[in-house]
N, C-alpha and C. Protein backbone atom coordinates (compact mmCIF):
# COMPACT_ATOMS: atom_id res chain seq x y z
N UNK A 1 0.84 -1.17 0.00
CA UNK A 1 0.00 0.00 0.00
C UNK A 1 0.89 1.24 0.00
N UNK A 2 0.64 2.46 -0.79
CA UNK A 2 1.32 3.43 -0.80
C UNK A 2 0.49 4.20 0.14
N UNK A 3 1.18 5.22 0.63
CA UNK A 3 1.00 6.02 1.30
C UNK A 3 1.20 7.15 1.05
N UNK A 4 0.17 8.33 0.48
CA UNK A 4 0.38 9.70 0.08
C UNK A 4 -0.33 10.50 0.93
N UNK A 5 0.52 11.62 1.75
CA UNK A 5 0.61 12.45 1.91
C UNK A 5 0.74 14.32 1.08
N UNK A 6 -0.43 14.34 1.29
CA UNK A 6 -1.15 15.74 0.72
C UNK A 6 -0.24 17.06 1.66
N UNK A 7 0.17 18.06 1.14
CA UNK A 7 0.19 19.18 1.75
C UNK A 7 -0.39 20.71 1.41
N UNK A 8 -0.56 21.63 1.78
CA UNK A 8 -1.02 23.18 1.72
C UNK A 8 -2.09 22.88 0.66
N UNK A 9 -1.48 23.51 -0.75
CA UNK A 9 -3.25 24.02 -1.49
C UNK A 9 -3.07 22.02 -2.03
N UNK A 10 -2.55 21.27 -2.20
CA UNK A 10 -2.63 19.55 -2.99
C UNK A 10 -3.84 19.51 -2.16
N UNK A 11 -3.30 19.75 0.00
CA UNK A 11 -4.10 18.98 0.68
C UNK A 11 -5.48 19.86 0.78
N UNK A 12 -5.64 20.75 0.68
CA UNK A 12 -7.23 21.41 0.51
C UNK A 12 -7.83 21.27 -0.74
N UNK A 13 -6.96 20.65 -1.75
CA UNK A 13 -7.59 20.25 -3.20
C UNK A 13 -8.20 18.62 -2.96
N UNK A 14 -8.03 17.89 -2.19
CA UNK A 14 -7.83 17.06 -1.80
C UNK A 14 -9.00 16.65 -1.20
N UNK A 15 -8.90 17.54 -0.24
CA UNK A 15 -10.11 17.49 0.74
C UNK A 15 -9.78 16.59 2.00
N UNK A 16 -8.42 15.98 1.61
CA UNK A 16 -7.52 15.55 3.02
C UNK A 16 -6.32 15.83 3.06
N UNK A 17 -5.45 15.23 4.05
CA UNK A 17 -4.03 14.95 4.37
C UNK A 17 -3.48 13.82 3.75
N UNK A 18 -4.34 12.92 3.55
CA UNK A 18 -3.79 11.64 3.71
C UNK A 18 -3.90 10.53 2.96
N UNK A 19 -4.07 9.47 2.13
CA UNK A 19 -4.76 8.38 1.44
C UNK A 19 -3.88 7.74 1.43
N UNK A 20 -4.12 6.65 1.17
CA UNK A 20 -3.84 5.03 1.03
C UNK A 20 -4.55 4.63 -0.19
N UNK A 21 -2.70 4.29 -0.85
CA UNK A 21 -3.42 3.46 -2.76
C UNK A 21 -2.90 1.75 -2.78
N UNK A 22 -3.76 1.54 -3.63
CA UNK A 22 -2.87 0.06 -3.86
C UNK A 22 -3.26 0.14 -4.96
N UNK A 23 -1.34 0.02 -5.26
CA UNK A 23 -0.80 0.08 -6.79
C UNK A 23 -1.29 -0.72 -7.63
N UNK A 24 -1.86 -2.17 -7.20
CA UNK A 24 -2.35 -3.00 -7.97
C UNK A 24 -1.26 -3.29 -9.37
N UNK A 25 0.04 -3.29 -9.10
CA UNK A 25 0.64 -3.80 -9.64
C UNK A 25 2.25 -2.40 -9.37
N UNK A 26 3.11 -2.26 -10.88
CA UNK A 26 3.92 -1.55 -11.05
C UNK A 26 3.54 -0.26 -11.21
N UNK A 27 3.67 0.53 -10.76
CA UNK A 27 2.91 2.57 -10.69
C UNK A 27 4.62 3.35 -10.78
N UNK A 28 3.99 4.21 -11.89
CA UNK A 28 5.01 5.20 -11.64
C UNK A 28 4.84 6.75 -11.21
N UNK A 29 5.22 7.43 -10.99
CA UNK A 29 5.56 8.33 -10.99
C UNK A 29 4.03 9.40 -11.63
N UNK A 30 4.38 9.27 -12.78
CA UNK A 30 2.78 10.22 -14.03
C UNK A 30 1.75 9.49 -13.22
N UNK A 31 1.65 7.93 -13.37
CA UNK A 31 0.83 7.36 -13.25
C UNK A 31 -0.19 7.02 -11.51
N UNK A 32 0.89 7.61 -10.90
CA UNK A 32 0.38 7.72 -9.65
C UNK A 32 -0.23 9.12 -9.46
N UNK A 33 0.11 10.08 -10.01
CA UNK A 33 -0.41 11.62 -10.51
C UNK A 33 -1.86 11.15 -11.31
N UNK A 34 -1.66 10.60 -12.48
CA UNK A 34 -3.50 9.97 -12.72
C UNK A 34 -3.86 9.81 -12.02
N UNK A 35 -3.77 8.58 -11.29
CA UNK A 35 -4.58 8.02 -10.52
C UNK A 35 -5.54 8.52 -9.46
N UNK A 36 -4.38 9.57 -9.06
CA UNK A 36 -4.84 10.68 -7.86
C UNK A 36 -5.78 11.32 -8.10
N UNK A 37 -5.68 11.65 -9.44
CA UNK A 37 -6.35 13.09 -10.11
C UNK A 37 -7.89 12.34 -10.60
N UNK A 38 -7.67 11.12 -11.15
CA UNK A 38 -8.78 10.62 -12.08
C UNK A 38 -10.13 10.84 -11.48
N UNK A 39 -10.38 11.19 -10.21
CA UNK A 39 -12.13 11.21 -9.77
C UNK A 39 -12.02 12.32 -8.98
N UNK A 40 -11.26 13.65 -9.44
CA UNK A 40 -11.17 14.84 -8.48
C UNK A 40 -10.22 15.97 -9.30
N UNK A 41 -11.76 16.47 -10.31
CA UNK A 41 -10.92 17.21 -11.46
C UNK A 41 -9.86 18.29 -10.59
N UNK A 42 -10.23 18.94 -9.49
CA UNK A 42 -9.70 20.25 -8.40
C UNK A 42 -8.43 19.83 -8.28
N UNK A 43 -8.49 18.48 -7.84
CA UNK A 43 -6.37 17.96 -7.56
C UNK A 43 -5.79 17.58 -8.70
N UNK A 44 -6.66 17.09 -9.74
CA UNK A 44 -5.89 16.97 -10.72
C UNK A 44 -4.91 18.18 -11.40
N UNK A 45 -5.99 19.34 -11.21
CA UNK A 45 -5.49 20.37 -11.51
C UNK A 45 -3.82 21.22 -10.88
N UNK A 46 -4.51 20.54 -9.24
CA UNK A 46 -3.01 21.19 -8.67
C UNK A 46 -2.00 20.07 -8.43
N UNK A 47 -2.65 18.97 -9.24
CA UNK A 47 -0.92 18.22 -9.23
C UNK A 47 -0.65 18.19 -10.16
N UNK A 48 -0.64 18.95 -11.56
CA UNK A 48 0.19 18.89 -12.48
C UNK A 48 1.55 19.96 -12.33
N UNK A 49 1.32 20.77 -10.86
CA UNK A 49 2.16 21.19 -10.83
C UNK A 49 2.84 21.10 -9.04
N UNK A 50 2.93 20.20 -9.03
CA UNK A 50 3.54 19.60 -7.43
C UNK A 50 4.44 18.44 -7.98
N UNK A 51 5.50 18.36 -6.76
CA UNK A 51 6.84 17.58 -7.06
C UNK A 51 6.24 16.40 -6.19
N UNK A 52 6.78 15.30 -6.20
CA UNK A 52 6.44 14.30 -5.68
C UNK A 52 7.88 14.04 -4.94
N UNK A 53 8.07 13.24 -3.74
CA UNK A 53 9.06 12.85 -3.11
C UNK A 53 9.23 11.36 -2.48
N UNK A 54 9.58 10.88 -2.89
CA UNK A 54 9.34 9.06 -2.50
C UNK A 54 10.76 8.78 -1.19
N UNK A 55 9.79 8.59 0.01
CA UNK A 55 10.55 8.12 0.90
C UNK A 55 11.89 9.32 1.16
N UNK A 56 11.69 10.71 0.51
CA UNK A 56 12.26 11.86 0.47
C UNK A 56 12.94 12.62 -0.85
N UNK A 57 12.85 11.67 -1.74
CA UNK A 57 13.46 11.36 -3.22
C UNK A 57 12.67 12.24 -3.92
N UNK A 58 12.72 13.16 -4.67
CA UNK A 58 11.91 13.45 -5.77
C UNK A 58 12.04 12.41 -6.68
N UNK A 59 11.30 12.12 -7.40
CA UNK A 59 10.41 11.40 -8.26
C UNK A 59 9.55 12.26 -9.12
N UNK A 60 9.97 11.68 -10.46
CA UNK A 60 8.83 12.19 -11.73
C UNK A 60 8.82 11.26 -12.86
N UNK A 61 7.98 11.95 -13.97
CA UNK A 61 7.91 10.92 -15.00
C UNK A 61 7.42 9.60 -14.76
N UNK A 62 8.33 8.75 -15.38
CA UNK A 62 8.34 7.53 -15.34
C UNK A 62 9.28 6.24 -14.11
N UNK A 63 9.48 7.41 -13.33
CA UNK A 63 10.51 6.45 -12.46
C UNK A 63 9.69 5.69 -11.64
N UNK A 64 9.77 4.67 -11.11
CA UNK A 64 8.66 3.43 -10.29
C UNK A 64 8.47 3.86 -9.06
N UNK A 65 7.51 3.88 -8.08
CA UNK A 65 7.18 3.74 -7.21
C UNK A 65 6.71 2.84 -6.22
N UNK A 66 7.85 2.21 -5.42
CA UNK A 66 7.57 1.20 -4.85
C UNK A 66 6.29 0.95 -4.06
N UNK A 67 5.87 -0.57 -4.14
CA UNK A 67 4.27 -0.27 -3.38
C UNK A 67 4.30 -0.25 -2.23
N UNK A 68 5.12 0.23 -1.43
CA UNK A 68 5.17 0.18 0.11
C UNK A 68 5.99 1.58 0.39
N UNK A 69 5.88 2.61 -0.60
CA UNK A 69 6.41 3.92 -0.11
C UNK A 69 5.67 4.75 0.58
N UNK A 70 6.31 5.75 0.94
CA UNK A 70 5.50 6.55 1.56
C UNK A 70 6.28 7.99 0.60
N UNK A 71 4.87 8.84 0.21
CA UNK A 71 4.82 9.81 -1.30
C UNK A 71 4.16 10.85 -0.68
N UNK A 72 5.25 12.06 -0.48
CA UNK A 72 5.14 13.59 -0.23
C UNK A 72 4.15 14.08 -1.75
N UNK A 73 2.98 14.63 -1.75
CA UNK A 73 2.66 15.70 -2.50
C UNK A 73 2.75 16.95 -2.43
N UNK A 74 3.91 17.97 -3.23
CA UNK A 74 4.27 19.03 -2.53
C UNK A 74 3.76 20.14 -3.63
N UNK A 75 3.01 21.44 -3.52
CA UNK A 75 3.03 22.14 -4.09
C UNK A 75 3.80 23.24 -3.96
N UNK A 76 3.88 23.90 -5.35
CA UNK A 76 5.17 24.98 -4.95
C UNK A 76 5.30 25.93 -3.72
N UNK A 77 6.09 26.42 -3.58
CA UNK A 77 5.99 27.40 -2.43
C UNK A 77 6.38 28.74 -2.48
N UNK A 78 5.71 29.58 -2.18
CA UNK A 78 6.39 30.78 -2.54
C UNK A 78 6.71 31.54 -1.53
N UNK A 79 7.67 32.35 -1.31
CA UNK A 79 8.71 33.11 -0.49
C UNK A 79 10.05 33.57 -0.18
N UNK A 80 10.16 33.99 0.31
CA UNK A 80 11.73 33.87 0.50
C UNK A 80 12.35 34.66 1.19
């Protein structure tokens, strides 16, 4: 089971903090971004632009996501 963690505007797009996926097989990276997005046009929207972090790793594209990670959704941040 993966474990994604939502933060700032992901997690109010969201409508949580928190979910639990099962990969139901090999998931990558895009494809865990579908998945998320596929029944919640609002997050889909704000994760096309959030970094993903696997177990602290950024992660994108096509790189795999193990099914027992635990997956930061981070949207940008602005300040400085």
């Amino acid at each position: 089971m993966i474990t994604v963690n939502y933060y700032a505007g992901a997690a109010d797009a969201a409508g949580r903090d928190t979910t639990d996926v099962d990969p139901g097989g090999v998931l990558t990276a895009d494809g865990l971004l579908g998945l998320l997005g596929s029944d919640n046009p609002e997050l889909a929207g704000v994760l096309g632009a959030c970094s993903l972090l696997v177990e602290g790793r950024p992660v994108a594209g096509d790189e795999l996501i193990p099914a027992d990670a635990r997956v930061d959704v981070l949207p940008p941040f602005a300040g400085g």
